[in-house]
Each structure stands twice: as structure tokens, then as C-alpha cells.
C-alpha atoms as a PDB file:
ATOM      1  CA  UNK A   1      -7.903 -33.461 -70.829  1.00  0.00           C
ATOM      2  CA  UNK A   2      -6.703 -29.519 -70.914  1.00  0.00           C
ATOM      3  CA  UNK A   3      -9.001 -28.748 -67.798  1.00  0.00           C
ATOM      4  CA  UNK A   4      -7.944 -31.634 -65.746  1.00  0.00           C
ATOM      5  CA  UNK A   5      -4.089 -31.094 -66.219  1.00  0.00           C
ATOM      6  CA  UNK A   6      -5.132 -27.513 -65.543  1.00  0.00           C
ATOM      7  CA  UNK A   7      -7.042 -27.915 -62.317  1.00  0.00           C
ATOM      8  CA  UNK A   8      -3.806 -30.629 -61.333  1.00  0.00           C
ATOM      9  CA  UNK A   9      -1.246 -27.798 -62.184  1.00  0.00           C
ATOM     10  CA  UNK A  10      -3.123 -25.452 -60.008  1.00  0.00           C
ATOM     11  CA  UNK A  11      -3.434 -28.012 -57.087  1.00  0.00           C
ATOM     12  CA  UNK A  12       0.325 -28.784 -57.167  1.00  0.00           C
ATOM     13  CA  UNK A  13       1.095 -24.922 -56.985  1.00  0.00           C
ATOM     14  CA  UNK A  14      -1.006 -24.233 -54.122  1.00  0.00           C
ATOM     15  CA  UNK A  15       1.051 -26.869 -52.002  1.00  0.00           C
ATOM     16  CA  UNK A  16       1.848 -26.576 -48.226  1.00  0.00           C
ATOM     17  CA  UNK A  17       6.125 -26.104 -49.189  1.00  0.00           C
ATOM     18  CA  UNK A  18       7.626 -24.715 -46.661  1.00  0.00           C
ATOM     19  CA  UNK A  19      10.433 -22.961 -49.044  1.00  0.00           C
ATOM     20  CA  UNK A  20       8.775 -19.615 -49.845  1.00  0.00           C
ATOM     21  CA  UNK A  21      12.291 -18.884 -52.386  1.00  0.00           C
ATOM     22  CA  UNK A  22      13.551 -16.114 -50.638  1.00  0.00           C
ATOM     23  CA  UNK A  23      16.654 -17.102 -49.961  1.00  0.00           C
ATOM     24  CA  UNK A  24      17.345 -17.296 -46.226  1.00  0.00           C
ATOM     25  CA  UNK A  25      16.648 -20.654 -45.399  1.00  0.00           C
ATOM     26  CA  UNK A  26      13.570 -22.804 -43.605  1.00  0.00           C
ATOM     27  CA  UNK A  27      12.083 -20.610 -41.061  1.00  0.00           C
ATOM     28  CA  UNK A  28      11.508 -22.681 -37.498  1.00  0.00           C
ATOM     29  CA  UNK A  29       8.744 -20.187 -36.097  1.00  0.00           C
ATOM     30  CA  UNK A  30       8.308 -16.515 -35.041  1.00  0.00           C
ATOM     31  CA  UNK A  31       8.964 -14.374 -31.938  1.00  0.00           C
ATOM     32  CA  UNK A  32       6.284 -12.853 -30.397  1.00  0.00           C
ATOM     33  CA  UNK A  33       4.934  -9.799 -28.227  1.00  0.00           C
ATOM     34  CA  UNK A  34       0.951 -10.544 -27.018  1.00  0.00           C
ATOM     35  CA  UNK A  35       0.422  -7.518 -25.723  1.00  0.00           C
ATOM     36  CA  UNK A  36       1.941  -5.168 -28.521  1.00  0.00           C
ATOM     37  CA  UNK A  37       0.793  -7.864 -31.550  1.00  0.00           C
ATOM     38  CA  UNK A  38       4.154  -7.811 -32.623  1.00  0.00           C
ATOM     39  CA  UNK A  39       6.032 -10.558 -34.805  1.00  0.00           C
ATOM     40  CA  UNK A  40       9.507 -10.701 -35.825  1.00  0.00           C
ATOM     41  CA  UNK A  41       9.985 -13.980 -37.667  1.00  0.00           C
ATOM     42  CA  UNK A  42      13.602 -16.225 -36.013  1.00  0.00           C
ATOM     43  CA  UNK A  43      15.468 -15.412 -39.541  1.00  0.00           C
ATOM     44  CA  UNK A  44      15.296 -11.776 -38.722  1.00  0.00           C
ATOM     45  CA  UNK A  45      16.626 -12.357 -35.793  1.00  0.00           C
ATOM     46  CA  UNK A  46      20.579 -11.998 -34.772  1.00  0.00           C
ATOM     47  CA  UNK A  47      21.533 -14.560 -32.029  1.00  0.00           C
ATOM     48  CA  UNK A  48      19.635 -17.100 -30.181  1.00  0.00           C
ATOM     49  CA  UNK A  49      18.293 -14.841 -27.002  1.00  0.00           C
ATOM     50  CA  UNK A  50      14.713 -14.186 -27.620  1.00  0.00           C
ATOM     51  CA  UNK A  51      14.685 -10.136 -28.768  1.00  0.00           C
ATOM     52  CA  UNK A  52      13.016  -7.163 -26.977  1.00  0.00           C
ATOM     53  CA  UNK A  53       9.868  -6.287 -28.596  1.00  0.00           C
ATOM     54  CA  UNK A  54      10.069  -3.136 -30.459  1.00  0.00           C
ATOM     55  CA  UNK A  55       6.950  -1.673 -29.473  1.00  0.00           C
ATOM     56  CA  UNK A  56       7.485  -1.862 -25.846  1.00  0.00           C
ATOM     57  CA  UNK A  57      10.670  -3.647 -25.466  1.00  0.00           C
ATOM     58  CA  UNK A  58       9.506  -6.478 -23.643  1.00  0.00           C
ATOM     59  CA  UNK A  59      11.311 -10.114 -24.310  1.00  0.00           C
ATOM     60  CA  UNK A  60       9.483 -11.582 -26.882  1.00  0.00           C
ATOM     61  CA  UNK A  61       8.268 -15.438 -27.247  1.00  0.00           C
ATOM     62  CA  UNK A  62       9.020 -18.030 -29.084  1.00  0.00           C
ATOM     63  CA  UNK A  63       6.254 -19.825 -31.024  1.00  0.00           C
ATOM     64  CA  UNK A  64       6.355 -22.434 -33.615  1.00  0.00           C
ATOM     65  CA  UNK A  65       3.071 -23.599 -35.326  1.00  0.00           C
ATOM     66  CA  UNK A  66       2.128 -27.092 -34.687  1.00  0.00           C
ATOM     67  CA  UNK A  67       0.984 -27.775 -38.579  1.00  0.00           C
ATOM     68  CA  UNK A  68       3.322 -29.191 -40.730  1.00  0.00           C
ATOM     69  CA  UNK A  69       3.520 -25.627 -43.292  1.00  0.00           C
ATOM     70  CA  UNK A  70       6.542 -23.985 -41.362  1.00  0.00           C
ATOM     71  CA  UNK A  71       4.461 -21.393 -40.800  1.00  0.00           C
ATOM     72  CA  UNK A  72       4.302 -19.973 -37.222  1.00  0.00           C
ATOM     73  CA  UNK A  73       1.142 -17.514 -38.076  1.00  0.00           C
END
């Protein structure tokens, strides 16, 4: 059973976790600038006022992705 307990190892690695192990904690979604296609994901950002986008300095949204991955892409 080598290539079944393979193809289950690889399944269980490839899970939707939402700890990607570096360190800073659960991310809750991203800021984001539309126009500029800027993101700036919330642990990079100080505070809790929504930053100026640093292409054009614009307040930036908040989004959070609906899925259940923590990912806000």
C-alpha cells in the first residue's frame, strides 16, 4: 500500500490551513487599491485605519475572501 499512503500524504499536505508558519499570526484579509492593483496584506499593517495606497496614496479597502482558506486573494 506504498502508493496509497503516498497519494494520502500528498493530499493531507496540500490542505486549505490557514497557518502558512510564518510567524505573525492568522491573517483576516488584505487592503486594497483597484485602481493602482495594489495589496498590502492587514498584518503589514500598523493600526486599524485603512492605509494610503503607496502607489497613489489613496485610502485603501478592506477585503476579506469569502472561502474558508484565510486567504483574501
Amino acid at each position: 500500500m506504498g502508493l496509497l499512503d503516498t497519494i494520502t500524504a500528498a493530499l493531507a499536505a496540500s490542505s486549505s490551513s490557514t497557518n502558512r508558519g510564518d510567524g505573525r499570526g492568522e491573517s483576516k484579509g488584505a487592503y486594497w487599491c483597484h485602481d493602482c492593483e495594489e495589496r498590502l496584506l492587514d498584518l503589514d499593517v500598523e493600526g486599524d485605519d485603512p492605509p494610503a495606497c503607496p502607489a497613489c496614496d489613496e485610502p485603501m479597502t478592506f477585503e476579506r475572501s469569502p472561502g474558508s482558506t484565510g486567504c483574501a486573494c
